[in-house]
PDB file of N, CA and C in Angstrom:
ATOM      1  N   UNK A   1      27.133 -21.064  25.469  1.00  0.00           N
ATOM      2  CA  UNK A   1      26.181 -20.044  25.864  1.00  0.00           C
ATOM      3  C   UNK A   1      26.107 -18.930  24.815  1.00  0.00           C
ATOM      4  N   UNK A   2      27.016 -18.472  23.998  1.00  0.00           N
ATOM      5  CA  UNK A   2      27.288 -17.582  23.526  1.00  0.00           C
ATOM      6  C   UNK A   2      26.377 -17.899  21.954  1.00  0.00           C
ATOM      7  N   UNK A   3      26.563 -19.404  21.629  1.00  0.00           N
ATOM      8  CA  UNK A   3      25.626 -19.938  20.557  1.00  0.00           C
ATOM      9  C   UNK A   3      24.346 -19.701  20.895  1.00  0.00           C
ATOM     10  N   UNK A   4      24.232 -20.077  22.135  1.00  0.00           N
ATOM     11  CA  UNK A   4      22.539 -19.675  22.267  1.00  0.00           C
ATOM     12  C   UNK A   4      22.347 -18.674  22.196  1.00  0.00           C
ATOM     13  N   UNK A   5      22.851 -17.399  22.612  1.00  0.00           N
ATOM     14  CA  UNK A   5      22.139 -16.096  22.538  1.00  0.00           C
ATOM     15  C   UNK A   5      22.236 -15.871  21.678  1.00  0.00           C
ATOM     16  N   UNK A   6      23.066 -15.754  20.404  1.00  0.00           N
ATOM     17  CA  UNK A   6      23.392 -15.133  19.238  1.00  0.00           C
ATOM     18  C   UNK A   6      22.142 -16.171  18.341  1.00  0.00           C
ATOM     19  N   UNK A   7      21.946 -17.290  18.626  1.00  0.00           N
ATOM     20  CA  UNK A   7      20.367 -18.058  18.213  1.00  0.00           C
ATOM     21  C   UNK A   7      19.380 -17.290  18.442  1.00  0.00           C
ATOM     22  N   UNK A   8      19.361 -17.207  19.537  1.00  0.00           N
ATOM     23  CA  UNK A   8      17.825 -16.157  20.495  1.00  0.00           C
ATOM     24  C   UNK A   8      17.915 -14.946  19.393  1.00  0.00           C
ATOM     25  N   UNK A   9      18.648 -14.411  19.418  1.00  0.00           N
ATOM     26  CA  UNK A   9      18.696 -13.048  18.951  1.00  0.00           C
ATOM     27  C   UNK A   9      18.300 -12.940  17.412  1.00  0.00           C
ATOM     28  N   UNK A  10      19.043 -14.074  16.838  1.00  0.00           N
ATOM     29  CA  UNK A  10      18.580 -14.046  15.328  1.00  0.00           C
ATOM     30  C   UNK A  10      17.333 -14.304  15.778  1.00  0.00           C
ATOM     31  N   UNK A  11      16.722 -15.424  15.950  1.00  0.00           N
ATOM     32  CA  UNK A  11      15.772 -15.737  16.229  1.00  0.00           C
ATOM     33  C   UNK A  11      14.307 -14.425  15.853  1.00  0.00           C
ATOM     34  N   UNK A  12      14.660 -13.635  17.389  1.00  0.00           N
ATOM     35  CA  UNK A  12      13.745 -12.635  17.505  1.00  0.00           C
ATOM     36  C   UNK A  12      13.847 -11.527  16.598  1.00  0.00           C
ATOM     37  N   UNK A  13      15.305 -11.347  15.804  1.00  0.00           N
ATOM     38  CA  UNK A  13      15.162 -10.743  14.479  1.00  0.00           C
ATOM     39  C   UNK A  13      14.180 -10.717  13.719  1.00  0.00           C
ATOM     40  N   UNK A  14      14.074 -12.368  13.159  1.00  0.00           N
ATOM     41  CA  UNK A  14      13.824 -12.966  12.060  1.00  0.00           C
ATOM     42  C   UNK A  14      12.532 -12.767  12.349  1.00  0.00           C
ATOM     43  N   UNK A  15      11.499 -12.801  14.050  1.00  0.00           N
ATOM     44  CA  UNK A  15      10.394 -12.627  13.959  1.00  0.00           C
ATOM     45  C   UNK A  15       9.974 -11.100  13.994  1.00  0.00           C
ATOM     46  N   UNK A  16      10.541 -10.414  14.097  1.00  0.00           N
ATOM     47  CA  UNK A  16      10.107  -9.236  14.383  1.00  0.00           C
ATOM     48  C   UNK A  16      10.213  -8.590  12.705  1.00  0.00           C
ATOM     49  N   UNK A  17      11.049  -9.236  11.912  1.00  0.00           N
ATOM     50  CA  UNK A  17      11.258  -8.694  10.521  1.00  0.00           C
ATOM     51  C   UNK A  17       9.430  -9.234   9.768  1.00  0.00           C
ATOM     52  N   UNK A  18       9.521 -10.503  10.471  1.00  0.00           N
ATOM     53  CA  UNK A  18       8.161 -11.057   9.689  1.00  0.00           C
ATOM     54  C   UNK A  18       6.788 -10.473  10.013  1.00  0.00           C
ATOM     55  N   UNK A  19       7.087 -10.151  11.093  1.00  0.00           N
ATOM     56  CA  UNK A  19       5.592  -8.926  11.560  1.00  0.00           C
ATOM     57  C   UNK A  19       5.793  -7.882  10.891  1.00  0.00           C
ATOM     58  N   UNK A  20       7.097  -7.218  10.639  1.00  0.00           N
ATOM     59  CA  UNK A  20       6.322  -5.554  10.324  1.00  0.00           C
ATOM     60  C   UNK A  20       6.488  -5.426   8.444  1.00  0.00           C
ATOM     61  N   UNK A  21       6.475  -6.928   8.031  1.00  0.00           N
ATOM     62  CA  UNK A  21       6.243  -6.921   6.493  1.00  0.00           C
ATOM     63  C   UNK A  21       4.823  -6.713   6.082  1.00  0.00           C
ATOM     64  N   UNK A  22       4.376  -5.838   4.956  1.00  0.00           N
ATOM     65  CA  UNK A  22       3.380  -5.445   4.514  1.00  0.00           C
ATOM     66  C   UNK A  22       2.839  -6.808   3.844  1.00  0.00           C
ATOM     67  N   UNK A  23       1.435  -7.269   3.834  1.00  0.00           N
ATOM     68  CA  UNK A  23       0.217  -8.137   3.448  1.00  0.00           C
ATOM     69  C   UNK A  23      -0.512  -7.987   2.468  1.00  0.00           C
ATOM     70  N   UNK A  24      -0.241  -8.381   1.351  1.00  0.00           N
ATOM     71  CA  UNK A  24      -1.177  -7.959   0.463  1.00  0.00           C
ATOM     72  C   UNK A  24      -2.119  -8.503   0.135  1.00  0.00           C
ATOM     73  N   UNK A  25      -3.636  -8.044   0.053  1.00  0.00           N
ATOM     74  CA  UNK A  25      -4.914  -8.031   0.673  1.00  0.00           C
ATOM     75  C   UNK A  25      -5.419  -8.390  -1.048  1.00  0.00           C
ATOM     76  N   UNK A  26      -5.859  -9.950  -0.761  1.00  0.00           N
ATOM     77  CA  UNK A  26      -6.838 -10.573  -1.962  1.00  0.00           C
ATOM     78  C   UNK A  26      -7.874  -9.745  -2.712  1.00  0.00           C
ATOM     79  N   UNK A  27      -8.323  -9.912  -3.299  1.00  0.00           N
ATOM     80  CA  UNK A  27      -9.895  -9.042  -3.599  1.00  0.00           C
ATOM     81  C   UNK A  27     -11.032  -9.234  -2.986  1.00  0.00           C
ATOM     82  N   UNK A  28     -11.077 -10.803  -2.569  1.00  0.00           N
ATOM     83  CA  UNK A  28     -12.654 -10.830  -1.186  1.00  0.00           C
ATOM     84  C   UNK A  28     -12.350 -10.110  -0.040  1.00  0.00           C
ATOM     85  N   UNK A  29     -10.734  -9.637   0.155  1.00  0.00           N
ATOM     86  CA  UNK A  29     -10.988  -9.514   1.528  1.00  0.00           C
ATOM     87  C   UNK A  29     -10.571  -7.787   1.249  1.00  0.00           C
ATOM     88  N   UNK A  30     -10.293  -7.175   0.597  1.00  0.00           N
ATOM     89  CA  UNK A  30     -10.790  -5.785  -0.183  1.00  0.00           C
ATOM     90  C   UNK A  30     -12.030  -5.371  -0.442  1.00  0.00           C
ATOM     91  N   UNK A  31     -12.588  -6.113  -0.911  1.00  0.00           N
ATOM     92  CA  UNK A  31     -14.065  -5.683  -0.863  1.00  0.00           C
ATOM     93  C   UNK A  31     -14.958  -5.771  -0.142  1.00  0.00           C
ATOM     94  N   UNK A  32     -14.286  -6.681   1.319  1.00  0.00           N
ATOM     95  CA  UNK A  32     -15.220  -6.834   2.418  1.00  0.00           C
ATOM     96  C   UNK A  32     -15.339  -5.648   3.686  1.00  0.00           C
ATOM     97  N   UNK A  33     -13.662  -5.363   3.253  1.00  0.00           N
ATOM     98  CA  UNK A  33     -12.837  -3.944   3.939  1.00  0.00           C
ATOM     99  C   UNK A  33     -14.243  -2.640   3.469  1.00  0.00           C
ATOM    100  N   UNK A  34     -14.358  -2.598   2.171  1.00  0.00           N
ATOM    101  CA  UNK A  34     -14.956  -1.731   1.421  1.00  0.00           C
ATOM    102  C   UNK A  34     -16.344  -1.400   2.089  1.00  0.00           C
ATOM    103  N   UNK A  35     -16.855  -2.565   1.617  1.00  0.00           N
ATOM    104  CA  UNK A  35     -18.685  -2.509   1.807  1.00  0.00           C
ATOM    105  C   UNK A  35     -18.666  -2.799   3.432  1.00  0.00           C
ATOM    106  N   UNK A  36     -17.587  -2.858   4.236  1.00  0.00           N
ATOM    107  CA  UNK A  36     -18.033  -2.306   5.587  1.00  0.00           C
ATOM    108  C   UNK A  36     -18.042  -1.250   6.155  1.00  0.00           C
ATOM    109  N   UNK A  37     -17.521  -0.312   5.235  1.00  0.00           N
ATOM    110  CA  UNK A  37     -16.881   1.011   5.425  1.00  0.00           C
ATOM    111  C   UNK A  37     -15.718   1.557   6.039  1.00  0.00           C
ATOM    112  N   UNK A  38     -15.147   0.354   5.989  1.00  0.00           N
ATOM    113  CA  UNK A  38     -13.529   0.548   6.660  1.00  0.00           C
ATOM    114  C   UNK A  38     -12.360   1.028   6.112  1.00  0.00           C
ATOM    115  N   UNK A  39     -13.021   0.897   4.542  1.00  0.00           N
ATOM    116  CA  UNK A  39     -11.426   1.653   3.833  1.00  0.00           C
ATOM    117  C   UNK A  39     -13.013   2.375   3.082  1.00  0.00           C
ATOM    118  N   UNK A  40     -12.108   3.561   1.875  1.00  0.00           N
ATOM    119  CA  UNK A  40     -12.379   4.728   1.012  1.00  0.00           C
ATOM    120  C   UNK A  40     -12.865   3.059  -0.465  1.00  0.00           C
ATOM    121  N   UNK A  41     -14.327   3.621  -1.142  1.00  0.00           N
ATOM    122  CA  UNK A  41     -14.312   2.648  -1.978  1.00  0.00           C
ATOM    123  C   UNK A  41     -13.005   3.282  -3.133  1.00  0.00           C
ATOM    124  N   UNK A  42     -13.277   1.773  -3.844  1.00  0.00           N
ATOM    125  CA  UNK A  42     -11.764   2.289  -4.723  1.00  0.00           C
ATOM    126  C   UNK A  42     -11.952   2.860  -5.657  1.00  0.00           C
ATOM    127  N   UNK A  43     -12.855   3.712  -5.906  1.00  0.00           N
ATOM    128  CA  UNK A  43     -13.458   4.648  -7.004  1.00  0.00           C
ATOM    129  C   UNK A  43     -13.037   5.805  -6.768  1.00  0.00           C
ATOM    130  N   UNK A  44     -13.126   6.284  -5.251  1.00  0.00           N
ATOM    131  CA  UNK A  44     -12.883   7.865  -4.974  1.00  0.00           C
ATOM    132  C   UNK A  44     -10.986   7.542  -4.759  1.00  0.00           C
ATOM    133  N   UNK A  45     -10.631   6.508  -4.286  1.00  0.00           N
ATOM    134  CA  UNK A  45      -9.150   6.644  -4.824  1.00  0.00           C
ATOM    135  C   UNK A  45      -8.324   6.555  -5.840  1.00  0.00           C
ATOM    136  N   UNK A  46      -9.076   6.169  -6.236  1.00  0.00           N
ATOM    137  CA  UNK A  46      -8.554   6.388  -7.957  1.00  0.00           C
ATOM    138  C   UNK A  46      -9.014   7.883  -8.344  1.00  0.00           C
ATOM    139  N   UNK A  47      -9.856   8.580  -7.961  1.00  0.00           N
ATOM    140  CA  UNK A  47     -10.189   9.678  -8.607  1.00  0.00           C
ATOM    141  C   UNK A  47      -9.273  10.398  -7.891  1.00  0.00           C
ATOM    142  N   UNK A  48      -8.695  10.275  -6.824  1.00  0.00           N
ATOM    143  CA  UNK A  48      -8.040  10.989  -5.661  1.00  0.00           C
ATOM    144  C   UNK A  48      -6.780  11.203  -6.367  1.00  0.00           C
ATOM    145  N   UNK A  49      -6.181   9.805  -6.597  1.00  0.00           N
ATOM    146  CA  UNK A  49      -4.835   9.810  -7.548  1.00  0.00           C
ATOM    147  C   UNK A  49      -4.942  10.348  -8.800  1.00  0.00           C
ATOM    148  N   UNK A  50      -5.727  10.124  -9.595  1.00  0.00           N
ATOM    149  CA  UNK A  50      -5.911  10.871 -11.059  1.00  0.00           C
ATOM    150  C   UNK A  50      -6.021  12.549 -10.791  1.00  0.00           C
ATOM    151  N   UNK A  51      -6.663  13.069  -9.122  1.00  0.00           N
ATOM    152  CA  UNK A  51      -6.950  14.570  -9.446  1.00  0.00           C
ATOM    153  C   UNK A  51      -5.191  14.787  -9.527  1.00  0.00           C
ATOM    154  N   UNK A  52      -3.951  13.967  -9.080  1.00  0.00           N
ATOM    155  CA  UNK A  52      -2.597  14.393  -9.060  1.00  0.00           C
ATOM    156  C   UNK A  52      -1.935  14.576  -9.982  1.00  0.00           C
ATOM    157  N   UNK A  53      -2.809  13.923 -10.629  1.00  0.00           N
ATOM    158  CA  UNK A  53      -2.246  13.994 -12.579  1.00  0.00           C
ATOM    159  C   UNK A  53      -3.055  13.895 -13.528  1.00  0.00           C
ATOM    160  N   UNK A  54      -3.938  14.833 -13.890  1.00  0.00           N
ATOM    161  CA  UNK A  54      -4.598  14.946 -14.367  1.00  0.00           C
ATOM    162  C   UNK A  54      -4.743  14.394 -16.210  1.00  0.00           C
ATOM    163  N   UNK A  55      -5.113  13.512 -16.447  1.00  0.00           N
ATOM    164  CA  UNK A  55      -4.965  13.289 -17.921  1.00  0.00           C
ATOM    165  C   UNK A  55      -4.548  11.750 -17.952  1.00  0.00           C
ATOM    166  N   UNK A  56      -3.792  11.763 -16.375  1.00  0.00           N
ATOM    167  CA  UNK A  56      -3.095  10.114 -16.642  1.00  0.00           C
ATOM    168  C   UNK A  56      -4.241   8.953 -16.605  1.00  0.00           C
ATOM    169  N   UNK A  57      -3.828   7.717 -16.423  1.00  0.00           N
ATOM    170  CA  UNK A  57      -4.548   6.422 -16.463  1.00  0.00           C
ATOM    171  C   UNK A  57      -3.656   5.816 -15.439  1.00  0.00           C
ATOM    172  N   UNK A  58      -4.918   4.954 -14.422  1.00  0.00           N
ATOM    173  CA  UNK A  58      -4.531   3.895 -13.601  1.00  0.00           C
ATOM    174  C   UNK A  58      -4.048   2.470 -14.467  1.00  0.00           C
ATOM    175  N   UNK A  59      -2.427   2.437 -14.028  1.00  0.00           N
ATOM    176  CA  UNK A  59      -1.566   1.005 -14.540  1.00  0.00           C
ATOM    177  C   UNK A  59      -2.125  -0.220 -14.146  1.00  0.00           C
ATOM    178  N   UNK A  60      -1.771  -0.002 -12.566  1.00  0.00           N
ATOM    179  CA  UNK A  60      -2.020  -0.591 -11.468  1.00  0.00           C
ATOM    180  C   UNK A  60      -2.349  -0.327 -10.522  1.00  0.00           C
ATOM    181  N   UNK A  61      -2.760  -1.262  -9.134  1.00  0.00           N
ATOM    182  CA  UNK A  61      -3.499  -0.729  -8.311  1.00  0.00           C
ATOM    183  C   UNK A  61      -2.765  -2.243  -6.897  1.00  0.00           C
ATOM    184  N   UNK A  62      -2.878  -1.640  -5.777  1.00  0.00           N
ATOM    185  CA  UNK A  62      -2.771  -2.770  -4.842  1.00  0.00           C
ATOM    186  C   UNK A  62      -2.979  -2.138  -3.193  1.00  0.00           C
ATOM    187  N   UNK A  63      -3.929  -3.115  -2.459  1.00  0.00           N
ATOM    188  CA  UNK A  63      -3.812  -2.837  -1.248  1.00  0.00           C
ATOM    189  C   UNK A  63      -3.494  -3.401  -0.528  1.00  0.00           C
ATOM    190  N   UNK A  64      -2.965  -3.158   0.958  1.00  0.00           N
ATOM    191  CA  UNK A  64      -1.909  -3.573   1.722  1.00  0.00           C
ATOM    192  C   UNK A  64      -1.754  -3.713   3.133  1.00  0.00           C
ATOM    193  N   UNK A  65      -1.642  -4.087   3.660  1.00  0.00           N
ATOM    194  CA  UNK A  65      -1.710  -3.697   5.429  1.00  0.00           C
ATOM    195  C   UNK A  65      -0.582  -3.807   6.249  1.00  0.00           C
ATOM    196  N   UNK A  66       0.139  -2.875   6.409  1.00  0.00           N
ATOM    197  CA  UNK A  66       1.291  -2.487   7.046  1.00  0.00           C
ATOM    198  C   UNK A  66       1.369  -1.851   8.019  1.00  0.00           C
ATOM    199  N   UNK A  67       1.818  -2.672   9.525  1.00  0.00           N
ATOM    200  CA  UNK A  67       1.928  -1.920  10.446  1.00  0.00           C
ATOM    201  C   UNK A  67       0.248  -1.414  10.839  1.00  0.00           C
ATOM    202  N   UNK A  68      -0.814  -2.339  10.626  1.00  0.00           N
ATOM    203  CA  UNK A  68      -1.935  -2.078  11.449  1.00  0.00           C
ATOM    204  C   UNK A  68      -2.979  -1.008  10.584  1.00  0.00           C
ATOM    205  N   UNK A  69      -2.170  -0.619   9.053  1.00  0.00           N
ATOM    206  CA  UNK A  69      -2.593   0.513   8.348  1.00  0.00           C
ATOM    207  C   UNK A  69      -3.396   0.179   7.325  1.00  0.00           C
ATOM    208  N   UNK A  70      -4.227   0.475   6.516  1.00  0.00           N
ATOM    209  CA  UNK A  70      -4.546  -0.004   5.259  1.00  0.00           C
ATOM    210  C   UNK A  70      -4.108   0.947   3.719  1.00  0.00           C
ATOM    211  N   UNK A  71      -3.077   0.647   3.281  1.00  0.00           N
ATOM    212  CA  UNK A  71      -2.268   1.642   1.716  1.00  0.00           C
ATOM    213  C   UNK A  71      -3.303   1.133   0.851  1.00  0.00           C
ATOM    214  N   UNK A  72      -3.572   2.311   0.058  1.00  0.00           N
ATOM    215  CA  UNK A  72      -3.503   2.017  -1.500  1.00  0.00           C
ATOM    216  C   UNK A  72      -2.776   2.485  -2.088  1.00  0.00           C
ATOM    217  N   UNK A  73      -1.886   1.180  -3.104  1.00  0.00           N
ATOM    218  CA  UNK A  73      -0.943   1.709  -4.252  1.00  0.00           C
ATOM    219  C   UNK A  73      -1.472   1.892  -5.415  1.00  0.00           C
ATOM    220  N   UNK A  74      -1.416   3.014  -6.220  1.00  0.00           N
ATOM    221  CA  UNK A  74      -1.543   3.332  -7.634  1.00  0.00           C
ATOM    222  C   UNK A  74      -0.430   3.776  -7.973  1.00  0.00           C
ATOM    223  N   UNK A  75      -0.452   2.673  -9.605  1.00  0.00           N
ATOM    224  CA  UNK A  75       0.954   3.507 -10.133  1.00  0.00           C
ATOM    225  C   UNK A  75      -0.219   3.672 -11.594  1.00  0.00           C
ATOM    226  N   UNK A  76       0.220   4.995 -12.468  1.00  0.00           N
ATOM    227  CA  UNK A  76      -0.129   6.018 -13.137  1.00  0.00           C
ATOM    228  C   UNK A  76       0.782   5.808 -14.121  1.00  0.00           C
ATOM    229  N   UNK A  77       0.235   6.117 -15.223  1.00  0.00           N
ATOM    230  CA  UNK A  77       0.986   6.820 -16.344  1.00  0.00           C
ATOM    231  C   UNK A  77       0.206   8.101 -16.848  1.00  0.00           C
ATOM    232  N   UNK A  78       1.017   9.018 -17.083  1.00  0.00           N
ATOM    233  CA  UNK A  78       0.664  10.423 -17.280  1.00  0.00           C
ATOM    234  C   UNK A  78       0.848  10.499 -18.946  1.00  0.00           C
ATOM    235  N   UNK A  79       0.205  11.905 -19.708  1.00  0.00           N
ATOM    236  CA  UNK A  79      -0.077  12.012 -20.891  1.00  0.00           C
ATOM    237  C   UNK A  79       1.268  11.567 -22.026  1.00  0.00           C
ATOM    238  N   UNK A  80       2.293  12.052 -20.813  1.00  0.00           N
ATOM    239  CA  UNK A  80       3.884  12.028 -21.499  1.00  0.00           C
ATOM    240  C   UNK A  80       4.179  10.940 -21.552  1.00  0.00           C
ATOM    241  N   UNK A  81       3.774  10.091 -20.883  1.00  0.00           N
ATOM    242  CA  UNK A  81       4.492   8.454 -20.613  1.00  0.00           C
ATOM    243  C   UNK A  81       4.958   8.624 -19.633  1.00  0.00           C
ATOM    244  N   UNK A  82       4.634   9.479 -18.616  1.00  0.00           N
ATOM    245  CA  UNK A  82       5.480   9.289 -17.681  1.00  0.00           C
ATOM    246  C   UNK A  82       5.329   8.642 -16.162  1.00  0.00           C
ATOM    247  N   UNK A  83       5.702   7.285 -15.580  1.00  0.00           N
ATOM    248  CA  UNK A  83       5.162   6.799 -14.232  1.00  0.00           C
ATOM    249  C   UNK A  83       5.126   7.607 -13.157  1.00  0.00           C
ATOM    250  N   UNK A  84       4.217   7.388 -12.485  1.00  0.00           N
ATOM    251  CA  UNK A  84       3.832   7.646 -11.444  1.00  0.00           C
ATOM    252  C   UNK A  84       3.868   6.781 -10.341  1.00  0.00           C
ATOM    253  N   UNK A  85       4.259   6.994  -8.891  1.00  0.00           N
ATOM    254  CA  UNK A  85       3.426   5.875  -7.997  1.00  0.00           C
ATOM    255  C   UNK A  85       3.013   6.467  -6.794  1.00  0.00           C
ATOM    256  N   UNK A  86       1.645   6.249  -6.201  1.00  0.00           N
ATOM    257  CA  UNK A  86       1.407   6.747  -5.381  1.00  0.00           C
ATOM    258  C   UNK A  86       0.810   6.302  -4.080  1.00  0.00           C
ATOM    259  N   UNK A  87       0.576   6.648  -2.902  1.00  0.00           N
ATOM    260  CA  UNK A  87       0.505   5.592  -1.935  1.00  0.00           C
ATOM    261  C   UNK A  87      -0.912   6.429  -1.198  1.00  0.00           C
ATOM    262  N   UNK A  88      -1.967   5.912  -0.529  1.00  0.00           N
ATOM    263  CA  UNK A  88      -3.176   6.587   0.058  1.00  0.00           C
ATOM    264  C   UNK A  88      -3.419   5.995   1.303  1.00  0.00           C
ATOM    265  N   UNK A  89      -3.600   6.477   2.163  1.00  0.00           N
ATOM    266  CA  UNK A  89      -4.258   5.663   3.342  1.00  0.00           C
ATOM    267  C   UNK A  89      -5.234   5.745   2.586  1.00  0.00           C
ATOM    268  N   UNK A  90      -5.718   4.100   2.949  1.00  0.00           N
ATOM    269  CA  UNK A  90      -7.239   3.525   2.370  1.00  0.00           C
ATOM    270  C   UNK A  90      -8.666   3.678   3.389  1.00  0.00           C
ATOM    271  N   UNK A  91      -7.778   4.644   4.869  1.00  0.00           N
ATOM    272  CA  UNK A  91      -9.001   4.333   5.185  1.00  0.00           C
ATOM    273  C   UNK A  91      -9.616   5.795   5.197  1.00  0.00           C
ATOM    274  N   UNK A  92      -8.733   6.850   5.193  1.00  0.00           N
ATOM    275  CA  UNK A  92      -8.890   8.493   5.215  1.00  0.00           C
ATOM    276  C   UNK A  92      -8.765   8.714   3.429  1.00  0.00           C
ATOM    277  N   UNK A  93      -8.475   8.157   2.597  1.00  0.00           N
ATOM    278  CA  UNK A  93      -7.608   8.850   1.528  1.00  0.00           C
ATOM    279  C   UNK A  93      -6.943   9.779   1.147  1.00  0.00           C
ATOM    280  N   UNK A  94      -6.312   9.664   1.874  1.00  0.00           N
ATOM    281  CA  UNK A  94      -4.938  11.119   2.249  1.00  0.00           C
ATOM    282  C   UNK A  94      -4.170  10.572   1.455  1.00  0.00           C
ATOM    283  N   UNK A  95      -3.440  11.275   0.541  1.00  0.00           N
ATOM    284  CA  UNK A  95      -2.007  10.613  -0.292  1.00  0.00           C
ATOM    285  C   UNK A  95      -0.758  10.917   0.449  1.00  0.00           C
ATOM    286  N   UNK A  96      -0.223   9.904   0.431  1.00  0.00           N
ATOM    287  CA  UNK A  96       1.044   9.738   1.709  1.00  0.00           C
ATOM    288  C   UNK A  96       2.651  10.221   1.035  1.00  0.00           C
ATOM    289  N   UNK A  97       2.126   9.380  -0.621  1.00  0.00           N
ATOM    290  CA  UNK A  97       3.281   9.225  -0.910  1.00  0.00           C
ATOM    291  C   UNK A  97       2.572   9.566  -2.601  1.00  0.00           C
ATOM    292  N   UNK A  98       3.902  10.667  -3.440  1.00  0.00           N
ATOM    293  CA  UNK A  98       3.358  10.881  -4.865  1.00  0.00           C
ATOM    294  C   UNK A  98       4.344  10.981  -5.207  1.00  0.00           C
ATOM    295  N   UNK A  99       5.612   9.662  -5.505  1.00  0.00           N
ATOM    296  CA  UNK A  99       6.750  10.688  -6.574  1.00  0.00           C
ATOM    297  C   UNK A  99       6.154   9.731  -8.084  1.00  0.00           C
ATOM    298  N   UNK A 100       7.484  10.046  -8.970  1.00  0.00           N
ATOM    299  CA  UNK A 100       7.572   9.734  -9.931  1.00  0.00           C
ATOM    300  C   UNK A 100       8.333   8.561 -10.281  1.00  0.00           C
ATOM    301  N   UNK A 101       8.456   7.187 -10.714  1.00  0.00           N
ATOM    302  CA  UNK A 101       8.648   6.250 -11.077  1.00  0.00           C
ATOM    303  C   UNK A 101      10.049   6.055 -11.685  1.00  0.00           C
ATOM    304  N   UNK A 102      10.917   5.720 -11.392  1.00  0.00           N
ATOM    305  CA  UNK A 102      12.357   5.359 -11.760  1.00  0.00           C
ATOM    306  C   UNK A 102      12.861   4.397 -12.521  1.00  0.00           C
TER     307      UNK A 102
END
């Protein structure tokens, strides 16, 4: 009995770990998000992240769906060389998250 529950239990671990992992969202299905008006197009978030550092350049870019949410990641390099990464709700463009790259 004791095998089974300690089964069950991993079990419902293992599913509950696999739901609240973040999805990362192709480009058809980004741009379908977009031109329905469900997320910020990715023009004003990029400008959103660049007003944080002014001078830098978009590295990279990725969106995501976590927990029911839609992120945009930008990571930055600034005039110095220096990384950036930053996180936006995609559907408000609020920046969630702005440190600096390690």
């Amino acid at each position: 009995m004791k095998k089974l529950t300690a089964l069950v239990a991993t079990s419902i671990i293992a599913l509950t770990a696999s739901l609240a992992q973040a999805r990362d969202l192709g480009p058809d299905e980004a741009l379908k998000l977009r031109d329905a008006g469900t997320i910020v197009s990715f023009e004003k978030l990029n400008a959103t992240a660049l007003a944080k550092h002014p001078g830098a350049t978009v590295t990279e870019t990725e969106l995501e769906e976590e927990y029911g949410k839609y992120l945009y990641q930008v990571e930055l390099r600034d005039a110095q060389g220096i990384e950036w990464d930053l996180e936006l709700d995609a559907v408000t463009g609020v920046v969630l998250k702005d440190h600096q790259d390690t």
